[in-house]
N, C-alpha and C. Protein backbone atom coordinates (compact mmCIF):
# COMPACT_ATOMS: atom_id res chain seq x y z
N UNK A 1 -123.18 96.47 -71.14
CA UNK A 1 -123.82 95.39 -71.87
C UNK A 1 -123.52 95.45 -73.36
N UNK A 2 -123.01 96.66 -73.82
CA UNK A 2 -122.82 96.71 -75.53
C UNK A 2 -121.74 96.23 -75.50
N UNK A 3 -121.01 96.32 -74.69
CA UNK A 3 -119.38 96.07 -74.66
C UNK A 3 -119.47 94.07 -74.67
N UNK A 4 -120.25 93.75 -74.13
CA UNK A 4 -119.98 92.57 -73.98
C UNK A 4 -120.87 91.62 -74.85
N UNK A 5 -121.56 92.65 -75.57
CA UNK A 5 -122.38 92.12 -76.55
C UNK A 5 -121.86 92.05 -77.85
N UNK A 6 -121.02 93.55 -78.07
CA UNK A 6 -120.30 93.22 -79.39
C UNK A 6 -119.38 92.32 -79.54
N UNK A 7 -118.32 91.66 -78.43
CA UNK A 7 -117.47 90.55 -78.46
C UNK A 7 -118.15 89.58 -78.17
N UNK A 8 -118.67 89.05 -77.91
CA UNK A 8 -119.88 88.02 -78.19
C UNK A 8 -119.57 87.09 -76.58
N UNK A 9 -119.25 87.55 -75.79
CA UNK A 9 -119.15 87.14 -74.15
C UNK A 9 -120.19 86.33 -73.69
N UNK A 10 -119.64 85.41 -73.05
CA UNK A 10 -121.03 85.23 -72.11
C UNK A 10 -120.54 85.19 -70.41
N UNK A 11 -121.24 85.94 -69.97
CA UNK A 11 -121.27 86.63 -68.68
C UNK A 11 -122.01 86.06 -67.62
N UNK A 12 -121.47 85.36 -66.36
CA UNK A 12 -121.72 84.46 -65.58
C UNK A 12 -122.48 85.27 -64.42
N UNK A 13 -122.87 85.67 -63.33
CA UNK A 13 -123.11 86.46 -62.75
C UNK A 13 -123.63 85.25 -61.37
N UNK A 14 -122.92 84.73 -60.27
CA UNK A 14 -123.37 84.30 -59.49
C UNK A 14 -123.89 85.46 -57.87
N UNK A 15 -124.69 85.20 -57.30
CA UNK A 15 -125.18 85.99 -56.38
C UNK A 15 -125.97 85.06 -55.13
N UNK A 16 -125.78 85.88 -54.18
CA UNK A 16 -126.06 85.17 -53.11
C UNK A 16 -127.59 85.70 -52.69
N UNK A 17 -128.45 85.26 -52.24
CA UNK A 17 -130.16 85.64 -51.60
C UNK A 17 -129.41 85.90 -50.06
N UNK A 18 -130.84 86.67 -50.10
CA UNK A 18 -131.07 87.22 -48.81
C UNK A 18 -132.58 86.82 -48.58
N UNK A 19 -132.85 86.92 -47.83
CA UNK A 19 -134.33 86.78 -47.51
C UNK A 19 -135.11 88.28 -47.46
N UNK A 20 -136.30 88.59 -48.10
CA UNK A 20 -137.17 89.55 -48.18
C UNK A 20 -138.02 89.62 -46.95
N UNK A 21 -137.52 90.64 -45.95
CA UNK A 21 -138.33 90.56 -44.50
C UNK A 21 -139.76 91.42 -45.44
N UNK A 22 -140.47 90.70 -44.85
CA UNK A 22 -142.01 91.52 -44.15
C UNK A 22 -142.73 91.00 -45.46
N UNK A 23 -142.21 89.99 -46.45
CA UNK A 23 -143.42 89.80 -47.13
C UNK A 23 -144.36 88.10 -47.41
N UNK A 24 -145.12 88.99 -47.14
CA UNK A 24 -146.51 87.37 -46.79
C UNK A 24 -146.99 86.56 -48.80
N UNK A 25 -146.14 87.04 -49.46
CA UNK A 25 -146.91 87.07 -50.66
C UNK A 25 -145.89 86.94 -51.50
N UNK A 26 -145.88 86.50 -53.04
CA UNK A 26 -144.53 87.00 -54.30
C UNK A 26 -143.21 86.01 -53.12
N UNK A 27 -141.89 86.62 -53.85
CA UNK A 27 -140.83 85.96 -53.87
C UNK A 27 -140.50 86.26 -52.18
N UNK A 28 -140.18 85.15 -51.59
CA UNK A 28 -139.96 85.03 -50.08
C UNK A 28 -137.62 85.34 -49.78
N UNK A 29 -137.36 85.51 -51.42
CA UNK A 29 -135.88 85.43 -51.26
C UNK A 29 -135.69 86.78 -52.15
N UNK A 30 -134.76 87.38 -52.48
CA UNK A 30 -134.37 88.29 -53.58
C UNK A 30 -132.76 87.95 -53.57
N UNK A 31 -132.10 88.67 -54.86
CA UNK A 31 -130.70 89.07 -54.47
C UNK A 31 -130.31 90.26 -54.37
N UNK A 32 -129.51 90.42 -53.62
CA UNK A 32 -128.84 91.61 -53.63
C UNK A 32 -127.76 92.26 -54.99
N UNK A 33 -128.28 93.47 -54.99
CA UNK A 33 -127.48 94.27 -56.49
C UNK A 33 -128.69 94.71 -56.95
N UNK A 34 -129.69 95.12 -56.57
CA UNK A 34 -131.15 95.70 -57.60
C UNK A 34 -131.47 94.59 -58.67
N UNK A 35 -132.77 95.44 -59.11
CA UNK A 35 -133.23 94.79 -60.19
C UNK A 35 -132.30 94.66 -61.30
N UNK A 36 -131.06 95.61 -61.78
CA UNK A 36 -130.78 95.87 -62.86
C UNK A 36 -130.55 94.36 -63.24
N UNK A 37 -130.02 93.31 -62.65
CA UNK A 37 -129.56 92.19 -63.31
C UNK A 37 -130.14 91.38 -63.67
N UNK A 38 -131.30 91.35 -62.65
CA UNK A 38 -132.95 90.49 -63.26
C UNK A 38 -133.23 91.05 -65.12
N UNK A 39 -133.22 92.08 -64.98
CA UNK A 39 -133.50 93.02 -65.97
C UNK A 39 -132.79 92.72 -67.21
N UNK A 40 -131.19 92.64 -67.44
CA UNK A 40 -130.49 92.57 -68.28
C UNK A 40 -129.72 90.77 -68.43
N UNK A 41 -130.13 90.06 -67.17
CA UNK A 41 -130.31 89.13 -67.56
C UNK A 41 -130.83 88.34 -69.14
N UNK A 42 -130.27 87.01 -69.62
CA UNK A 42 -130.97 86.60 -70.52
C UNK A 42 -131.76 85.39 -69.67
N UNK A 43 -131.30 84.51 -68.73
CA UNK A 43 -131.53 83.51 -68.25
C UNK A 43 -131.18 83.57 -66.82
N UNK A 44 -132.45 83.41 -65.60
CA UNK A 44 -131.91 83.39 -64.73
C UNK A 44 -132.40 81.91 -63.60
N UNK A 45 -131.18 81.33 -63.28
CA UNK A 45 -131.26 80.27 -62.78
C UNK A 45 -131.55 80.35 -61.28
N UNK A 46 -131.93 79.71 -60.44
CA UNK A 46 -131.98 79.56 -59.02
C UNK A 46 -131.87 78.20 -58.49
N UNK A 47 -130.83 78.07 -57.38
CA UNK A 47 -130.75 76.61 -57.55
C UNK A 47 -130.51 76.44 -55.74
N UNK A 48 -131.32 75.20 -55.35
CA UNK A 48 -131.80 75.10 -53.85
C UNK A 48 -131.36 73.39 -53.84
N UNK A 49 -130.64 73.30 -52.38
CA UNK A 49 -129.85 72.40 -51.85
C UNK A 49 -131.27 71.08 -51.20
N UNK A 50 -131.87 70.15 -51.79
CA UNK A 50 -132.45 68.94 -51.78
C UNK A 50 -132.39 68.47 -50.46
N UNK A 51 -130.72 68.05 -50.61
CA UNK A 51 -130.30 67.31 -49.81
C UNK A 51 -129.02 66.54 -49.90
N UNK A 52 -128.57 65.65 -49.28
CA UNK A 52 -127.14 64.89 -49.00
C UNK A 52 -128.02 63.40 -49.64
N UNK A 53 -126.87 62.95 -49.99
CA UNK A 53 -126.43 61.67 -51.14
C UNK A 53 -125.55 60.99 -49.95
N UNK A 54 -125.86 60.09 -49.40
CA UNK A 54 -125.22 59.06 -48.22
C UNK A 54 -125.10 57.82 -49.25
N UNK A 55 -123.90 57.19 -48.76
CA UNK A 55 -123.64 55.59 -48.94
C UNK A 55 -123.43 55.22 -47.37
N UNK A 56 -124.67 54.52 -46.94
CA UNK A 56 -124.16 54.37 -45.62
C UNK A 56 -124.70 55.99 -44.15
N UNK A 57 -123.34 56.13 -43.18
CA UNK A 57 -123.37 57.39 -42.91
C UNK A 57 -122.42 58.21 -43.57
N UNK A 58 -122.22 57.68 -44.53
CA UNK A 58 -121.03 58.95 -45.15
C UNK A 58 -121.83 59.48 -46.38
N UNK A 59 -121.37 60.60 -46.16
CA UNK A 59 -121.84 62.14 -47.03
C UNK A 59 -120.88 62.04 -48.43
N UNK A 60 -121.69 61.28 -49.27
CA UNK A 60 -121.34 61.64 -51.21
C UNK A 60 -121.10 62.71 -51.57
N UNK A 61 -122.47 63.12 -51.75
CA UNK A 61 -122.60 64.08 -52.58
C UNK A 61 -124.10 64.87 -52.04
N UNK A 62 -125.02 65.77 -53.03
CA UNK A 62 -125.58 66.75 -52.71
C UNK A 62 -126.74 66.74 -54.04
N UNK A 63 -127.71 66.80 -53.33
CA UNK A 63 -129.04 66.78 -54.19
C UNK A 63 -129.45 68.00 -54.03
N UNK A 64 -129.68 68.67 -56.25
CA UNK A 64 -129.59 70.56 -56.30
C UNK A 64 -130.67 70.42 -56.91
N UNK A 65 -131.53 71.10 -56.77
CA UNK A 65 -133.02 71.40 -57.81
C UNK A 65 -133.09 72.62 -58.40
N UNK A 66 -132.78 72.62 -59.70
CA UNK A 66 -132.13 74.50 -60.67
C UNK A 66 -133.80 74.89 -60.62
N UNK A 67 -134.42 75.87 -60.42
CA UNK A 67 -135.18 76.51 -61.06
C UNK A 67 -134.98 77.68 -62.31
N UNK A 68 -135.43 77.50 -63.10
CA UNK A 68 -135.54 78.55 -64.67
C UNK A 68 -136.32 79.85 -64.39
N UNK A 69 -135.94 80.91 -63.40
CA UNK A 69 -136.99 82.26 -63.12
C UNK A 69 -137.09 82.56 -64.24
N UNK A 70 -136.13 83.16 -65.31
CA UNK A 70 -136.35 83.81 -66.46
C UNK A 70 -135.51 83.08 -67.35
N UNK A 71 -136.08 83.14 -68.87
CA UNK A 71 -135.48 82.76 -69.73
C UNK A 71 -135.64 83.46 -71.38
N UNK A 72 -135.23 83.80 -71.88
CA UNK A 72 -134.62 84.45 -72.89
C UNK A 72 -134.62 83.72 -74.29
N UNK A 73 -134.13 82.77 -73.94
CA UNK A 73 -133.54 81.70 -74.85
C UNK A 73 -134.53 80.53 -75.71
N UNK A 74 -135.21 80.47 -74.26
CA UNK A 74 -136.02 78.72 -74.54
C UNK A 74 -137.47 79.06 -73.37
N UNK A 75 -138.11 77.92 -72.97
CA UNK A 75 -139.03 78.02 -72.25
C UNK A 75 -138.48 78.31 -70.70
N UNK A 76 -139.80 79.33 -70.40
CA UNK A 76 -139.20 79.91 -69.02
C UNK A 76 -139.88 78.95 -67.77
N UNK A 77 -139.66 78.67 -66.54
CA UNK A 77 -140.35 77.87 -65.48
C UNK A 77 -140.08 76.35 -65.82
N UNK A 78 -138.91 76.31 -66.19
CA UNK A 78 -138.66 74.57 -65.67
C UNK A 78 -137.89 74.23 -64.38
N UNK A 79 -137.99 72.86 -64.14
CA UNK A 79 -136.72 72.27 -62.95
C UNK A 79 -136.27 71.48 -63.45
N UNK A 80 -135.17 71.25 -62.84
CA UNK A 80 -134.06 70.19 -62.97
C UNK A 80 -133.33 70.11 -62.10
N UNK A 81 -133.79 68.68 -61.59
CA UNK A 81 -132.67 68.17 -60.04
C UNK A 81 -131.43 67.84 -60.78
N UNK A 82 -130.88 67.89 -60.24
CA UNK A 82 -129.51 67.26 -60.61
C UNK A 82 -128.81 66.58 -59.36
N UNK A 83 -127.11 65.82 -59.27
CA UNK A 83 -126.50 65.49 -58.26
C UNK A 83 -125.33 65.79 -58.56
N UNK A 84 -124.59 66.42 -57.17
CA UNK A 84 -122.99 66.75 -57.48
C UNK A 84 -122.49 65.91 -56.36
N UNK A 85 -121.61 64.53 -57.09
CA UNK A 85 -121.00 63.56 -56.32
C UNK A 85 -119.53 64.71 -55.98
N UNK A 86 -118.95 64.11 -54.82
CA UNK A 86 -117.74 64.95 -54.36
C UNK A 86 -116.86 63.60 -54.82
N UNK A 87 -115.73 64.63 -55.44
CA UNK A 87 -114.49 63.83 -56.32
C UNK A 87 -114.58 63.58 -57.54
N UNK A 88 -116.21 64.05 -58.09
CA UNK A 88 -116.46 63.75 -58.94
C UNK A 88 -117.29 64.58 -59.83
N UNK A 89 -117.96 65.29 -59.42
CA UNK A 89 -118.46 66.58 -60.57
C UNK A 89 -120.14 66.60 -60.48
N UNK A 90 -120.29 66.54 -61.52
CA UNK A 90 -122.04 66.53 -61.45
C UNK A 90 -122.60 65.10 -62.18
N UNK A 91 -123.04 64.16 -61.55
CA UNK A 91 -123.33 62.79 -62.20
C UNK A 91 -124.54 62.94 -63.27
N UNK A 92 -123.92 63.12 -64.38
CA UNK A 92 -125.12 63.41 -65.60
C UNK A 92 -125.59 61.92 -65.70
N UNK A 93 -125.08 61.34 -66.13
CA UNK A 93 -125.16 59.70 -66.25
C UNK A 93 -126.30 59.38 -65.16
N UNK A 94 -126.17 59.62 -63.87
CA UNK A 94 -126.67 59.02 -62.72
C UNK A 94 -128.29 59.51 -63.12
N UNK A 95 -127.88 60.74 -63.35
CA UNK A 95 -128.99 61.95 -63.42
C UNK A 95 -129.83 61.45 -64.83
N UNK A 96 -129.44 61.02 -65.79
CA UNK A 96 -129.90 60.82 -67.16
C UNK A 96 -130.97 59.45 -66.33
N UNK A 97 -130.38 58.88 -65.82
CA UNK A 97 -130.77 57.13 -65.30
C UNK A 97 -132.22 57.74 -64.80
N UNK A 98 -131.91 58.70 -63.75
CA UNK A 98 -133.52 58.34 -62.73
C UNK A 98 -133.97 59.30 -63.61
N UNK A 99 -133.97 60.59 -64.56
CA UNK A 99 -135.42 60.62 -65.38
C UNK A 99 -135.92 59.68 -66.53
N UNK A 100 -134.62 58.61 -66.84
CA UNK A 100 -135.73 57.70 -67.69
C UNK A 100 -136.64 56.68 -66.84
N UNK A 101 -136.22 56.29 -65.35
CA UNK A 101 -136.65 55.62 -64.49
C UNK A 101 -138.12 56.46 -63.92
N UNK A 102 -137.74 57.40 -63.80
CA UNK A 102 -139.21 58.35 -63.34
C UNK A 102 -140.13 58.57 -64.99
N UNK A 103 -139.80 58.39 -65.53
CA UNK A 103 -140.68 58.34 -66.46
C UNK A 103 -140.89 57.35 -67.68
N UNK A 104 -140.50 55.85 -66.47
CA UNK A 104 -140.96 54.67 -66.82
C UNK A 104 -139.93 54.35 -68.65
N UNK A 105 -139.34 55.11 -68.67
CA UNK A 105 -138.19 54.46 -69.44
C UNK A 105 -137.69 53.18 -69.71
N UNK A 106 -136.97 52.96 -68.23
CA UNK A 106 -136.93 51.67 -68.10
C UNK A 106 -137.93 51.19 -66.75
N UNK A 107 -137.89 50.41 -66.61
CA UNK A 107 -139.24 49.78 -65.85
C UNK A 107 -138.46 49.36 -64.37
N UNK A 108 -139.16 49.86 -63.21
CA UNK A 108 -138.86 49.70 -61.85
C UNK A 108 -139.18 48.21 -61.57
N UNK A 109 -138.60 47.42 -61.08
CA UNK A 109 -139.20 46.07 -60.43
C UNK A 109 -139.49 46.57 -58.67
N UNK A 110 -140.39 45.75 -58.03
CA UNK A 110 -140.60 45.58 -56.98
C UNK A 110 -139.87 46.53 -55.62
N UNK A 111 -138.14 45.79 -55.60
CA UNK A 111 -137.29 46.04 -54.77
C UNK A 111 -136.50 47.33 -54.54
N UNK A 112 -136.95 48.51 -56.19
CA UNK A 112 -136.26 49.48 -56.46
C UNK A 112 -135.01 49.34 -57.24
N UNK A 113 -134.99 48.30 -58.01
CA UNK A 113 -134.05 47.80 -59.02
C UNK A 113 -134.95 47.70 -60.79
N UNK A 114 -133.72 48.35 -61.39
CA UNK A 114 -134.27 48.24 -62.59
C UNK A 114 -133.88 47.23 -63.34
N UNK A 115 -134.85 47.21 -63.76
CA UNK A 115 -134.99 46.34 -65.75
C UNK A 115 -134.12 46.42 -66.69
N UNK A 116 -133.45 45.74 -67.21
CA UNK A 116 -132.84 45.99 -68.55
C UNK A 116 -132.61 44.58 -69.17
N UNK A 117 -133.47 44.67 -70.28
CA UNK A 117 -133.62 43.16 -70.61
C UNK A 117 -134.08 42.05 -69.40
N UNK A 118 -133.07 41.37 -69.76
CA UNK A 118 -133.65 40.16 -69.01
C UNK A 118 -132.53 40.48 -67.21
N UNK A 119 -131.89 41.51 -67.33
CA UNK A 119 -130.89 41.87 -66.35
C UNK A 119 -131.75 42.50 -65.36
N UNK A 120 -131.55 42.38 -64.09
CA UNK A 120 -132.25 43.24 -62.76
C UNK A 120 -131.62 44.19 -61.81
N UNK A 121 -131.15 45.20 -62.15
CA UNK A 121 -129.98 45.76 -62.11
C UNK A 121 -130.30 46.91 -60.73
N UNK A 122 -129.36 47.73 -59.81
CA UNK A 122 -129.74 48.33 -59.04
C UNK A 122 -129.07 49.94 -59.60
N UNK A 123 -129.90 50.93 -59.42
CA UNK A 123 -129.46 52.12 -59.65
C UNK A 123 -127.91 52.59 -60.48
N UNK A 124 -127.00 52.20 -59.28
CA UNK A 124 -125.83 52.12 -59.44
C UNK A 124 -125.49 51.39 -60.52
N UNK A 125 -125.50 49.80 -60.73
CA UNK A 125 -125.10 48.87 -60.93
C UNK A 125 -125.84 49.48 -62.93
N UNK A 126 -127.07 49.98 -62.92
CA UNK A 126 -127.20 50.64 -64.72
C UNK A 126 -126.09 51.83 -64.71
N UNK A 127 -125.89 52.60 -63.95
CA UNK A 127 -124.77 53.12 -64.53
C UNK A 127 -123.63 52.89 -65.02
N UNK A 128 -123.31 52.43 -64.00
CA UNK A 128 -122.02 50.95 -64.49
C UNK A 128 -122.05 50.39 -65.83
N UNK A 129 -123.20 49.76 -65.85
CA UNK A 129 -123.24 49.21 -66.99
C UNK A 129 -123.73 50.14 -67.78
N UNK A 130 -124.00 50.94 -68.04
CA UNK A 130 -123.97 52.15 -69.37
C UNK A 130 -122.35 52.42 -69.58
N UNK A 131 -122.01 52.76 -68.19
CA UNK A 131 -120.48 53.61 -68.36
C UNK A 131 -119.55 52.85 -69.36
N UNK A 132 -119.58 51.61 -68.45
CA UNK A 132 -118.36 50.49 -69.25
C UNK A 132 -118.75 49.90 -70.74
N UNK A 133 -120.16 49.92 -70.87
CA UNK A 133 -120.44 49.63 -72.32
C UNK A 133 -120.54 50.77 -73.53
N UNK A 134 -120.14 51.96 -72.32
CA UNK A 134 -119.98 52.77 -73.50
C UNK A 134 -121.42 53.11 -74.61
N UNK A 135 -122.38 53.10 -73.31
CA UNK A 135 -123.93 53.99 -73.99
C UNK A 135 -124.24 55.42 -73.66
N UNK A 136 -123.27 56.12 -73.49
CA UNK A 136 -123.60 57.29 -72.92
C UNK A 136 -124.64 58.13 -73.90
N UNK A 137 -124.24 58.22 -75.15
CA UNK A 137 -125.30 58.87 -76.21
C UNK A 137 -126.41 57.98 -76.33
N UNK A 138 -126.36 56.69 -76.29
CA UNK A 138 -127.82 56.07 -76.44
C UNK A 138 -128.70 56.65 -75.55
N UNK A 139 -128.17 56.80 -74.16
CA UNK A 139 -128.96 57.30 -72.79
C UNK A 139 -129.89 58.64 -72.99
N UNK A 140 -128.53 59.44 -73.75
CA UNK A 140 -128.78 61.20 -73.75
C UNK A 140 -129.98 60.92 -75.26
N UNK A 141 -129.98 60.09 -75.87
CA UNK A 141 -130.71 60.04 -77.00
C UNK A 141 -131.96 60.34 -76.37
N UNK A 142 -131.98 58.89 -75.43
CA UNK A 142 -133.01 58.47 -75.05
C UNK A 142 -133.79 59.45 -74.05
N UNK A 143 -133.08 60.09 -73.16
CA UNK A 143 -133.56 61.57 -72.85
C UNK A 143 -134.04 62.29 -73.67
N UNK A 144 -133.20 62.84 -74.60
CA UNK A 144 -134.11 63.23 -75.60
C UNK A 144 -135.27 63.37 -75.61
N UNK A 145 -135.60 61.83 -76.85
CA UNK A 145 -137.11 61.07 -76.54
C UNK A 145 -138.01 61.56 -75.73
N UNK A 146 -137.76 61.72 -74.86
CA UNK A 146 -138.23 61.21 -73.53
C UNK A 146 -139.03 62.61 -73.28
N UNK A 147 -138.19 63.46 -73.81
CA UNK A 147 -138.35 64.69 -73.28
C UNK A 147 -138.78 65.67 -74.15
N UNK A 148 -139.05 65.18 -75.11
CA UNK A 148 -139.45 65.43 -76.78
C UNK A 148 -140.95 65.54 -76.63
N UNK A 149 -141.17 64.28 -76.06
CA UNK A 149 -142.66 63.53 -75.49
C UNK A 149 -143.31 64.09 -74.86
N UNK A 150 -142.55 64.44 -73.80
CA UNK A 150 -143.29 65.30 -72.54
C UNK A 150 -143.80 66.51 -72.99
N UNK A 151 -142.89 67.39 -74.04
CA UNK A 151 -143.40 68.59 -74.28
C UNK A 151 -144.52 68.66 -75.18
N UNK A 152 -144.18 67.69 -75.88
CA UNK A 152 -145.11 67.48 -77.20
C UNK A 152 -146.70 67.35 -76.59
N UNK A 153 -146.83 66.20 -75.23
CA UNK A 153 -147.88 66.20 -74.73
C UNK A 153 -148.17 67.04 -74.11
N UNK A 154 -147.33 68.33 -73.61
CA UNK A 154 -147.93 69.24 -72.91
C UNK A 154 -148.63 70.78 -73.65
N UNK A 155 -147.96 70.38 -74.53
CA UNK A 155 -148.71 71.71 -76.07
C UNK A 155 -149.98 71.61 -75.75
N UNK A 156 -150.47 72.59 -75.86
CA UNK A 156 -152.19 73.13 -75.89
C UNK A 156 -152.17 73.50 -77.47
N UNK A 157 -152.93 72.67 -77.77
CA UNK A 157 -153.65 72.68 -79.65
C UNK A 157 -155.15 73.65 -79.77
N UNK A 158 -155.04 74.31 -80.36
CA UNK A 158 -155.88 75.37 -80.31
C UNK A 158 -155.73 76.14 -81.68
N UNK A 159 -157.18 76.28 -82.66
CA UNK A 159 -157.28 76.78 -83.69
C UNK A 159 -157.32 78.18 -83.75
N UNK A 160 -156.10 79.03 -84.43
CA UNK A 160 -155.46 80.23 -83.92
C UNK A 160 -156.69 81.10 -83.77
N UNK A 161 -156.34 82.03 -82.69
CA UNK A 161 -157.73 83.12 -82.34
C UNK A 161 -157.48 84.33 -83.36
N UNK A 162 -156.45 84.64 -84.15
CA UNK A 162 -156.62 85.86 -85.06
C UNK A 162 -156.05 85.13 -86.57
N UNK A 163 -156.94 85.40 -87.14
CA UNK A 163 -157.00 84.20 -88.63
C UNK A 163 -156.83 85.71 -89.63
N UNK A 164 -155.96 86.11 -90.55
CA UNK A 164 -156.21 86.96 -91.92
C UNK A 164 -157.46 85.94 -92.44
N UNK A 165 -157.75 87.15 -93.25
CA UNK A 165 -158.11 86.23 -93.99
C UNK A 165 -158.30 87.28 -95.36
């Protein structure tokens, strides 16, 4: 770890679970290699298969939900679904769309088609139109925002319990 600390590395470490026989309680998965990597970890991700992305009966892509076990860096215990279209990578765009849609960003109509302006647009059909108009940073802004908000409302305000004085 000094070795890869003094060249300033960053060190990927993927691992496969096993399942933890005999316990009714705590983590139902572990990985294999000991604790040491939990340990020397800065950030450790876990990421579980949703589900399949169909057009039709054909198989897209793949719905991933990351969990944040540990974190180092930033706040520890978040999620983030994401989607990995095949041919195509990981749809940030797609992905940017339904958390401003889940959190009323832009506004759902009736049918499961969104709002934009006076336009009634379907899932797909706002990406599109982000892609080709070339809003990709307005979107990620707007995530941002979005997400700025959420934390901001989730702070617990509290007049500090150890005051100098």
């Amino acid at each position: 770890t000094q070795k890869i600390d003094n060249k300033n590395i960053l060190l990927i470490v993927v691992s496969q679970i096993r399942e933890n026989i005999g316990v009714s309680f705590g983590e139902k998965h572990r990985r294999s290699g000991g604790k040491a990597l939990d340990f020397y970890a800065s950030q450790i991700v876990w990421l579980y298969n949703k589900g399949q992305i169909k057009n039709g009966n054909v198989t897209t892509g793949i719905e991933i939900l990351a969990k944040i076990k540990k974190n180092r860096v930033w706040k520890p215990f978040r999620e983030a679904p994401f989607s990995i279209l095949f041919e195509y990578g990981i749809d940030d765009l797609g992905d940017m769309v339904d958390f401003l849609i889940d959190n009323k960003y832009y506004m759902k109509s009736g049918n499961g088609k969104v709002q934009l302006g006076d336009q009634v647009l379907s899932k797909e059909e706002l990406v599109q139109y982000l892609s080709t108009n070339n809003q990709e940073q307005e979107t990620k802004n707007a995530v941002k925002m979005v997400w700025d908000k959420i934390e901001e409302d989730a702070k617990i305000v509290r007049k500090p319990k150890y005051v100098e004085e």
